[in-house]
C-alpha atoms as a PDB file:
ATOM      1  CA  UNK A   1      73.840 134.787  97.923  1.00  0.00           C
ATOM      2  CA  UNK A   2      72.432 137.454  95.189  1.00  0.00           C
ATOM      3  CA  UNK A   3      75.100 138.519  92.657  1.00  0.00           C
ATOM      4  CA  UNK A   4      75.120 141.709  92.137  1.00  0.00           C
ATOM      5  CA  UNK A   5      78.120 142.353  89.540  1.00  0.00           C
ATOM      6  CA  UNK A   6      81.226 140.802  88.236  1.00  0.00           C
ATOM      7  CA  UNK A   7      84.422 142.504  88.225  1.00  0.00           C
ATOM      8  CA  UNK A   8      85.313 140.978  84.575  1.00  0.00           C
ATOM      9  CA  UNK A   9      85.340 143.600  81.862  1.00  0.00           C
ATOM     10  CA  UNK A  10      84.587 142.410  78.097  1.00  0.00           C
ATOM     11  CA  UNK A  11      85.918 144.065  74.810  1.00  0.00           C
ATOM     12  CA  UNK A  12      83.025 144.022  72.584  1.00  0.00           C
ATOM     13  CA  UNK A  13      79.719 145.581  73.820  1.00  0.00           C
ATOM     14  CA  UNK A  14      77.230 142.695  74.443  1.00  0.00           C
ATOM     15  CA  UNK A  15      74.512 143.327  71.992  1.00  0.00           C
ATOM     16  CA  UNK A  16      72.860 139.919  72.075  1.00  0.00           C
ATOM     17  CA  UNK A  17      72.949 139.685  75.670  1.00  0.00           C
ATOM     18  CA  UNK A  18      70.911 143.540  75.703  1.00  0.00           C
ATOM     19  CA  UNK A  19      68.527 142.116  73.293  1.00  0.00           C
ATOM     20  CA  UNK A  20      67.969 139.042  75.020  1.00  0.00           C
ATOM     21  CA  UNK A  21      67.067 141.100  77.941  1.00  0.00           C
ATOM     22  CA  UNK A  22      64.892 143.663  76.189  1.00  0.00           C
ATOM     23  CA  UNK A  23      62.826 140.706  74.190  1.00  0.00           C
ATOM     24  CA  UNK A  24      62.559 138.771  77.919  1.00  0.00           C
ATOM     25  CA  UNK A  25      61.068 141.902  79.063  1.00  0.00           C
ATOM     26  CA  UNK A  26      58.742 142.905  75.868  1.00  0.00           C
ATOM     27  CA  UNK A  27      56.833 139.461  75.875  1.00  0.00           C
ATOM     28  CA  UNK A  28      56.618 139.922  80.036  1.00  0.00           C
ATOM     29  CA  UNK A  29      55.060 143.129  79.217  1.00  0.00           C
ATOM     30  CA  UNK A  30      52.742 141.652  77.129  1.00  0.00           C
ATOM     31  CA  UNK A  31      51.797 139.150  79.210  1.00  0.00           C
ATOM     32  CA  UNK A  32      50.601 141.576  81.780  1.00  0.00           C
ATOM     33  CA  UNK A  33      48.587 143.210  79.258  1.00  0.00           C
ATOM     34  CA  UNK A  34      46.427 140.172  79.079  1.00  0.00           C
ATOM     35  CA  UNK A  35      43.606 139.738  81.203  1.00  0.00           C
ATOM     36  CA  UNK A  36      44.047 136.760  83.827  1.00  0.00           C
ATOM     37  CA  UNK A  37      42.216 133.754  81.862  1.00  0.00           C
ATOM     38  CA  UNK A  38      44.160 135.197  78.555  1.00  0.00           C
ATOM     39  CA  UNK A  39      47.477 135.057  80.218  1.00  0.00           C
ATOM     40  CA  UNK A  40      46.935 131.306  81.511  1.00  0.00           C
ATOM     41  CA  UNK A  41      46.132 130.601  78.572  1.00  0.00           C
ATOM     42  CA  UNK A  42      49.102 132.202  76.631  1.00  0.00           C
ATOM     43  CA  UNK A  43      51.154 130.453  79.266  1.00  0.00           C
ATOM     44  CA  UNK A  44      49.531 126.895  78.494  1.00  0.00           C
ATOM     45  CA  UNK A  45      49.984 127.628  74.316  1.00  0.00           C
ATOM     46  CA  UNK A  46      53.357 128.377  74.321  1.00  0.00           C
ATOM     47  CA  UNK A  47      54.740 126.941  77.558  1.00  0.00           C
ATOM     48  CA  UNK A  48      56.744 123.669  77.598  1.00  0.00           C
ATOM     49  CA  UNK A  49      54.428 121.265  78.870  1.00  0.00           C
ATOM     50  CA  UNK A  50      56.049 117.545  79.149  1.00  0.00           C
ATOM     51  CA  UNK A  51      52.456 115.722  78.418  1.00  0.00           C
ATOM     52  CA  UNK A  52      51.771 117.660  75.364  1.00  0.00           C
ATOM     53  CA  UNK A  53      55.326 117.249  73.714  1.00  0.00           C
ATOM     54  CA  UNK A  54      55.430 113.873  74.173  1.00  0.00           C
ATOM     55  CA  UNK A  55      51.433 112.630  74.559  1.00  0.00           C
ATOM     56  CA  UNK A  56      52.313 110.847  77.869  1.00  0.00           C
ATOM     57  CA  UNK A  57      50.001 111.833  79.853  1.00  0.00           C
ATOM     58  CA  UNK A  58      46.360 112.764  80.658  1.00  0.00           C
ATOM     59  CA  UNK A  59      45.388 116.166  79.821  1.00  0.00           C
ATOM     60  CA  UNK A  60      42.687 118.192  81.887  1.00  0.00           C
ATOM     61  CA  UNK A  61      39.813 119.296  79.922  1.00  0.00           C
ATOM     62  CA  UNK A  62      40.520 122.946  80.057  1.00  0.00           C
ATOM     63  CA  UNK A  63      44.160 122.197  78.698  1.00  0.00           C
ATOM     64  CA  UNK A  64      42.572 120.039  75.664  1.00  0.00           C
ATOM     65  CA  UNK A  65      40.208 122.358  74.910  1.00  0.00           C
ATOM     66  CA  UNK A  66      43.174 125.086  73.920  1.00  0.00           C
ATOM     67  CA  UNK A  67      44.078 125.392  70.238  1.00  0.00           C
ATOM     68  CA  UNK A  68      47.179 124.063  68.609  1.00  0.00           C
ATOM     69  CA  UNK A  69      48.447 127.505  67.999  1.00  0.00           C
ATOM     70  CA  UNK A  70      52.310 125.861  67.016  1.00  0.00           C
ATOM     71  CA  UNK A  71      53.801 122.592  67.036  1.00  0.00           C
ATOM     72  CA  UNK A  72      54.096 121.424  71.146  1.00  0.00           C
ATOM     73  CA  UNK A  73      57.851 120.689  70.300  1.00  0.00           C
ATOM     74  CA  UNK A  74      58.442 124.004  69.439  1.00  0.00           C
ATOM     75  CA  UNK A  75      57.216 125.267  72.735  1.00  0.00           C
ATOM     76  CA  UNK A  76      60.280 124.200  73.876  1.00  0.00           C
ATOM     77  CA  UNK A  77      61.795 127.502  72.239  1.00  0.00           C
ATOM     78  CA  UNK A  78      59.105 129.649  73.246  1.00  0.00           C
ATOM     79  CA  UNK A  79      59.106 128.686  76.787  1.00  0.00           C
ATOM     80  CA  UNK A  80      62.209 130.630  77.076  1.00  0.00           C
ATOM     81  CA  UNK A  81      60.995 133.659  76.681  1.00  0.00           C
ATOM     82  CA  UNK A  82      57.849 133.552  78.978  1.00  0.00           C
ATOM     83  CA  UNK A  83      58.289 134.378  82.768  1.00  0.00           C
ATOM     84  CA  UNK A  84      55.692 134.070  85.616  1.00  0.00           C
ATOM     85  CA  UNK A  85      55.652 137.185  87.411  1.00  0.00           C
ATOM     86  CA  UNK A  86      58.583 140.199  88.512  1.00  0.00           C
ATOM     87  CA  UNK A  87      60.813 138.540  90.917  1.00  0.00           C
ATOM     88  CA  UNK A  88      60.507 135.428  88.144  1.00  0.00           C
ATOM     89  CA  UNK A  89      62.173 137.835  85.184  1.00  0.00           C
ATOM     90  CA  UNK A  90      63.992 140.290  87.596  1.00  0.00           C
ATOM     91  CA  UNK A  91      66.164 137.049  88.845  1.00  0.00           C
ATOM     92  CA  UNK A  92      66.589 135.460  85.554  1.00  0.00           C
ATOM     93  CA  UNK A  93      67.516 138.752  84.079  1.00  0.00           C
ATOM     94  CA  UNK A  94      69.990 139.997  86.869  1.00  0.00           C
ATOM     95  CA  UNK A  95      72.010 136.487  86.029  1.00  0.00           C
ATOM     96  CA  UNK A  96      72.218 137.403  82.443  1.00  0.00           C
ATOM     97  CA  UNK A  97      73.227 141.067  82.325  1.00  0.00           C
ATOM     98  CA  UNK A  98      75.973 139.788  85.132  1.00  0.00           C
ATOM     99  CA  UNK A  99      77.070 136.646  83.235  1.00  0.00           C
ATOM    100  CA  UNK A 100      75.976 136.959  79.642  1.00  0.00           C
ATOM    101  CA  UNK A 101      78.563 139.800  78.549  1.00  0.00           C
ATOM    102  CA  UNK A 102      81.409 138.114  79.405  1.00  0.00           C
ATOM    103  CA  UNK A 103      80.500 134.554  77.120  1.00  0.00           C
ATOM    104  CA  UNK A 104      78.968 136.584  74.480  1.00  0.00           C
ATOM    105  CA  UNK A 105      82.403 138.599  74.572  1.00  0.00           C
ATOM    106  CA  UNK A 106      84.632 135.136  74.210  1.00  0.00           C
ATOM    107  CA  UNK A 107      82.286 133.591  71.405  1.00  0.00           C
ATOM    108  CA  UNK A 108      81.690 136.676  69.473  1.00  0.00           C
ATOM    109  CA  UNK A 109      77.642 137.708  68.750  1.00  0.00           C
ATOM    110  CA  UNK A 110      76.509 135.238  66.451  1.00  0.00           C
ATOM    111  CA  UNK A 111      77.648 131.427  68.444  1.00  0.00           C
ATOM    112  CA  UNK A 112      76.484 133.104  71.368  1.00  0.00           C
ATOM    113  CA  UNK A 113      72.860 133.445  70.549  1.00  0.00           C
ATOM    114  CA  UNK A 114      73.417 129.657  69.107  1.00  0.00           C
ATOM    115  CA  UNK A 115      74.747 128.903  72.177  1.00  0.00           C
ATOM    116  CA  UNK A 116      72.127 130.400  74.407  1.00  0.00           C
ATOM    117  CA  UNK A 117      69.246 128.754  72.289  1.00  0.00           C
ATOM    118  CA  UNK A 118      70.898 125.220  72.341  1.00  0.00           C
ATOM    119  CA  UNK A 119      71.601 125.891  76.156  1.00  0.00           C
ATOM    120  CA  UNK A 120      67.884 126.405  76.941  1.00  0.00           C
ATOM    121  CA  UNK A 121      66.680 123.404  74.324  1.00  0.00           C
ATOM    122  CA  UNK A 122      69.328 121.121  76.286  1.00  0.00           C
ATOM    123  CA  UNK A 123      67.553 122.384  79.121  1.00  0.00           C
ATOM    124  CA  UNK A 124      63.768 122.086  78.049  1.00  0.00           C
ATOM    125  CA  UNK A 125      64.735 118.403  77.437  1.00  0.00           C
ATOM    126  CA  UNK A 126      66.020 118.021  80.531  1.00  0.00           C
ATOM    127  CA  UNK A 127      63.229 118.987  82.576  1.00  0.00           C
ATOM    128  CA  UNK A 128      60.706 117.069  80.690  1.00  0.00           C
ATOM    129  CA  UNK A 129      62.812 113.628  80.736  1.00  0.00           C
ATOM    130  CA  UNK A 130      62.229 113.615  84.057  1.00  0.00           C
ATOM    131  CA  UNK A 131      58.552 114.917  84.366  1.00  0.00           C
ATOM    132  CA  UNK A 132      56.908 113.281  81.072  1.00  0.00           C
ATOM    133  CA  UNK A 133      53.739 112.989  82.670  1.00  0.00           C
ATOM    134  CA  UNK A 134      53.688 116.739  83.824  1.00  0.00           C
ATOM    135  CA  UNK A 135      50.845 119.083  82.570  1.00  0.00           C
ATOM    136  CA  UNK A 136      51.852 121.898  84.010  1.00  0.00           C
ATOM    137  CA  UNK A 137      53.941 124.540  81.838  1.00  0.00           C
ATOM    138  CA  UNK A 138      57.733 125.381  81.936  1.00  0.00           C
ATOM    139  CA  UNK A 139      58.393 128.746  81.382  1.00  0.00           C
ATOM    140  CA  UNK A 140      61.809 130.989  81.772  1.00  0.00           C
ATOM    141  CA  UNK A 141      64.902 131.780  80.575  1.00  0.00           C
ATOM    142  CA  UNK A 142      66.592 130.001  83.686  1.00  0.00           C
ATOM    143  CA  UNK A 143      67.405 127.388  81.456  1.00  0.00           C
ATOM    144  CA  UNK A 144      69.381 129.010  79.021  1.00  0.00           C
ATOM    145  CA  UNK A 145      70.914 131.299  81.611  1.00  0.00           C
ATOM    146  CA  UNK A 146      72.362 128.184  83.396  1.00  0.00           C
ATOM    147  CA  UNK A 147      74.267 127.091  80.125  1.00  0.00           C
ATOM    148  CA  UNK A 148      75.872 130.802  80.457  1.00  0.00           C
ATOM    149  CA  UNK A 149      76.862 130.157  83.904  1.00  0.00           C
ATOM    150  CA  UNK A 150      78.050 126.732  83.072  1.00  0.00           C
ATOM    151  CA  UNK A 151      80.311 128.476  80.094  1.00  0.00           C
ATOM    152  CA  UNK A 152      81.123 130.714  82.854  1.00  0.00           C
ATOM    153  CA  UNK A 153      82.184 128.593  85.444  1.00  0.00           C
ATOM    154  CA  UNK A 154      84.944 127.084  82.843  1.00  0.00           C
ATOM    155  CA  UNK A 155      86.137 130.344  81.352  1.00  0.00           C
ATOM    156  CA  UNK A 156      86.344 132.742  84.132  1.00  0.00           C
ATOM    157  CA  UNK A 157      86.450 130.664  87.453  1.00  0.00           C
ATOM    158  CA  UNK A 158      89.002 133.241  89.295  1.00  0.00           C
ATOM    159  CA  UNK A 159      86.852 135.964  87.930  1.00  0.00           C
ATOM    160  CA  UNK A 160      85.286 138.327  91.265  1.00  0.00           C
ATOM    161  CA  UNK A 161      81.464 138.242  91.621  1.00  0.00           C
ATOM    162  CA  UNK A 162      80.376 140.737  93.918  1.00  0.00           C
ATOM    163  CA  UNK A 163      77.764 139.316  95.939  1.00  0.00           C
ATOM    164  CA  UNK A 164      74.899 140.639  98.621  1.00  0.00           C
ATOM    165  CA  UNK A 165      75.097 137.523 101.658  1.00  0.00           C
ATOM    166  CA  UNK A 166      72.179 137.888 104.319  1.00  0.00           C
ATOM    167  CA  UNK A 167      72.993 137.345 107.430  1.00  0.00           C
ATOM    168  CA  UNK A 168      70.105 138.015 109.727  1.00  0.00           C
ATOM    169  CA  UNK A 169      70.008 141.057 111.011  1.00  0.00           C
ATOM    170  CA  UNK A 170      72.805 142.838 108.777  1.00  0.00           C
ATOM    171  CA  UNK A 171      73.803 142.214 104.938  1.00  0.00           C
ATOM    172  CA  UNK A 172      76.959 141.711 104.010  1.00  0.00           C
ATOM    173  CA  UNK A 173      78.523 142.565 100.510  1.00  0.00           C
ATOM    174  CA  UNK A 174      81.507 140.641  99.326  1.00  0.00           C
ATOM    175  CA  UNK A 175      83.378 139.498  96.447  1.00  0.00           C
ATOM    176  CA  UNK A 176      84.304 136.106  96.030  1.00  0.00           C
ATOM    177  CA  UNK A 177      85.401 133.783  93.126  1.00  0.00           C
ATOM    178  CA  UNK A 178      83.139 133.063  90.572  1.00  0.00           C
ATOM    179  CA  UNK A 179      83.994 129.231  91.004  1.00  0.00           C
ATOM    180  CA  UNK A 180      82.358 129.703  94.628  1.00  0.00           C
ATOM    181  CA  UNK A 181      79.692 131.540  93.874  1.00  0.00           C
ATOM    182  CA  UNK A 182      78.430 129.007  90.402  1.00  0.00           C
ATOM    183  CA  UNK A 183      80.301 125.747  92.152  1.00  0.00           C
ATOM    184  CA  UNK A 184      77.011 126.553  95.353  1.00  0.00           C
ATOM    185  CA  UNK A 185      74.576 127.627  93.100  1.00  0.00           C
ATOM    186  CA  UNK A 186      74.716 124.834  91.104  1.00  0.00           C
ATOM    187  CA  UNK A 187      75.339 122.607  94.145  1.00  0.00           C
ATOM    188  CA  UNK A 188      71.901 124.243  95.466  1.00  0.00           C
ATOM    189  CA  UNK A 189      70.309 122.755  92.051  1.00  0.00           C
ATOM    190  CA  UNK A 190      71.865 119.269  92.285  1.00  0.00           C
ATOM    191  CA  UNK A 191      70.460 118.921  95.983  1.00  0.00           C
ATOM    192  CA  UNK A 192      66.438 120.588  94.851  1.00  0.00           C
ATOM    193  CA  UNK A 193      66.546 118.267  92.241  1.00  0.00           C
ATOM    194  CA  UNK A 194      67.157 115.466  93.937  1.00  0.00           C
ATOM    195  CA  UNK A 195      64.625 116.188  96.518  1.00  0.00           C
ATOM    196  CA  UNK A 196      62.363 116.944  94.032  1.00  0.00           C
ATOM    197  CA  UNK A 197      61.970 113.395  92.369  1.00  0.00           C
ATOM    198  CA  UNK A 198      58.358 112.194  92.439  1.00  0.00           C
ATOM    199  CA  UNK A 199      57.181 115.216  93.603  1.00  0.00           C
ATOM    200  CA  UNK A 200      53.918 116.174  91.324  1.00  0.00           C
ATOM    201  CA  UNK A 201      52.836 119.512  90.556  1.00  0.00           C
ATOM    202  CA  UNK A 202      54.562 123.023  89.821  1.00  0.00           C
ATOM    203  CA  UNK A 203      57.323 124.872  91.385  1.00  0.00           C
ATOM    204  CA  UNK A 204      60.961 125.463  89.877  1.00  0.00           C
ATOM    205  CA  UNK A 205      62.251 123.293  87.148  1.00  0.00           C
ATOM    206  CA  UNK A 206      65.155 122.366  88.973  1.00  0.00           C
ATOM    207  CA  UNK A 207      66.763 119.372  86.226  1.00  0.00           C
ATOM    208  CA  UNK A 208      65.996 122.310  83.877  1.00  0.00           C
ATOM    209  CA  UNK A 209      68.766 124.178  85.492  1.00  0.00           C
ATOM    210  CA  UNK A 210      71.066 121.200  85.891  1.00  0.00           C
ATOM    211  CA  UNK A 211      70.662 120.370  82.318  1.00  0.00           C
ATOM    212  CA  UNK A 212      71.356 123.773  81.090  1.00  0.00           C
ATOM    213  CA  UNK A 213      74.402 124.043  83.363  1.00  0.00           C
ATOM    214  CA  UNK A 214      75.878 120.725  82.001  1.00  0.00           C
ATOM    215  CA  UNK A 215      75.178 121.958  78.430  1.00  0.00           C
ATOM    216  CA  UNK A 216      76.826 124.993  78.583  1.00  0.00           C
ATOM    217  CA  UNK A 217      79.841 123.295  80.258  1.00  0.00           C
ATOM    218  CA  UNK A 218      80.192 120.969  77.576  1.00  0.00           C
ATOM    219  CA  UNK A 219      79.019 122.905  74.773  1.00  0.00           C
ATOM    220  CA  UNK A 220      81.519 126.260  75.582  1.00  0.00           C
ATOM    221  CA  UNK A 221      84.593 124.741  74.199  1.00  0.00           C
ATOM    222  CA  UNK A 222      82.472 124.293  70.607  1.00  0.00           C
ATOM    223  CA  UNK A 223      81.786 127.889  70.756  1.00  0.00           C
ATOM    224  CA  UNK A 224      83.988 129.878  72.101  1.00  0.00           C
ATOM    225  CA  UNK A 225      86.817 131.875  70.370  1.00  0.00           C
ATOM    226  CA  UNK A 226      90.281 129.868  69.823  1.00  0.00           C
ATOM    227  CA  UNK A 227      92.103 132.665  71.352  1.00  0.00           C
ATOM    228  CA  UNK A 228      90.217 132.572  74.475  1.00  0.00           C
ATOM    229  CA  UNK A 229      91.504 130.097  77.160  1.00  0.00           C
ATOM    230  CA  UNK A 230      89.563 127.972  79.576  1.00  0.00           C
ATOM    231  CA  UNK A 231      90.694 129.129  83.472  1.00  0.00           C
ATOM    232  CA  UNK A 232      91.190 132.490  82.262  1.00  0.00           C
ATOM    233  CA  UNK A 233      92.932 134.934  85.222  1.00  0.00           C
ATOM    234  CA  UNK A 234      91.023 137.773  86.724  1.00  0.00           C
ATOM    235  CA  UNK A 235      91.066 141.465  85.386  1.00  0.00           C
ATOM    236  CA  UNK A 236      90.402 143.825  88.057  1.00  0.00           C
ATOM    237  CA  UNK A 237      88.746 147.038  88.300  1.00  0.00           C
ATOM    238  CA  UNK A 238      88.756 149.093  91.277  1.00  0.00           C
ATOM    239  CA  UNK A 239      86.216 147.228  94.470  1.00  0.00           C
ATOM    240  CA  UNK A 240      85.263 147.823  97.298  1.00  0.00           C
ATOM    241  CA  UNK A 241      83.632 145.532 100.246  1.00  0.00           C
ATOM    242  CA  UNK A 242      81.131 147.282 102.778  1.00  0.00           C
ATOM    243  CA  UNK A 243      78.081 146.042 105.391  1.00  0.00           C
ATOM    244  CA  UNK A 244      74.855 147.291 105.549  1.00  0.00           C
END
């Protein structure tokens, strides 16, 4: 399923959640302007790479070899922000500007910029707990993004998500709960994750997306307004549900 809107309006206009997007897209922007060897290399310096944070593993010479531009525990903030090609920031992005309006709206501007950063650390930590010997860099805002969904999932779980379902030959487009839509998703997670144990190499951070999920869950009742419930009922606008 590929969520293409929710059908949750918000009362503040989501600022954060714009600039978010907009940086996201800036420092993918400049990573294309980088010739090939310069963006691997950007990648490597401020990627979150398990080995380097925590020195427990072997490094390959061409990784050694690239200069300490900022502490390697701090590349667990600037990881966020670094994506590995269009469909990589397109996918992220489209889960924020669906989801990201609505928590930014019940925590107000300021905790929900602390909550997105602690969201993505808690997920950062995740994913390198279980790959500490991994040399290869975590980049993405997927992380994060999963915290928002987690926050989601509590807040607005009746809430509508309008969603684009493949099936074969035709597409159909469909609203359903957002408590389906983020209870499979993360589901999906939970079972790549699992599969993915031992594995060695690259590919998605899958515990990265479980972690942030768990941590937005748990986090979301620190941040959030007091006059915003958890389980909160739908609001409507007008939908509409159509094949193609």
């Amino acid at each position: 399923m590929i969520p293409l809107r929710d059908d949750n309006p918000t009362t503040i206009k989501p600022v954060v959640n714009v600039a978010l997007i907009v940086v996201n897209a800036m420092v993918f922007m400049y990573q294309l302007s980088l010739e090939p060897k310069q963006g691997e290399l950007f990648v490597y310096e401020f990627g979150a790479i398990p080995a380097v944070i925590f020195g427990s593993g072997n490094l390959p010479p061409e990784v050694e070899a690239i200069p300490e531009t900022i502490p390697p525990v701090l590349t667990i903030f600037t990881s966020m922000f670094l994506h590995g090609g269009f469909m990589h920031l397109i996918g992220n992005m489209l889960y924020l500007w669906i989801f990201g309006n609505n928590i930014e709206d019940a925590m107000g501007h300021a905790r929900f910029i602390v909550f997105y950063v602690v969201s993505g650390v808690a997920a950062s930590f995740a994913h390198v707990f279980t790959n500490l010997d991994s040399t290869v860099p975590a980049i993405g805002a997927s992380g994060a993004i999963s915290g928002v969904l987690g926050a989601y999932l509590l807040l607005y779980p009746r809430a509508q998500v309008l969603v684009l379902v493949p099936l074969g030959l035709f597409t159909r487009i469909m609203y359903i709960p957002a408590f389906i839509a983020l209870g499979m998703w993360f589901l999906l997670q939970l079972f790549a994750g699992a599969s993915s144990i031992g594995q060695v190499g690259g590919g998605v951070a899958w515990w990265a997306h479980i972690g942030g999920f768990v941590a937005g869950m748990a986090l979301v009742g620190l941040f959030k307004k007091r006059s915003v419930r958890f389980f909160n009922p739908p609001h409507h606008h007008s939908r509409y549900i159509d094949d193609w």
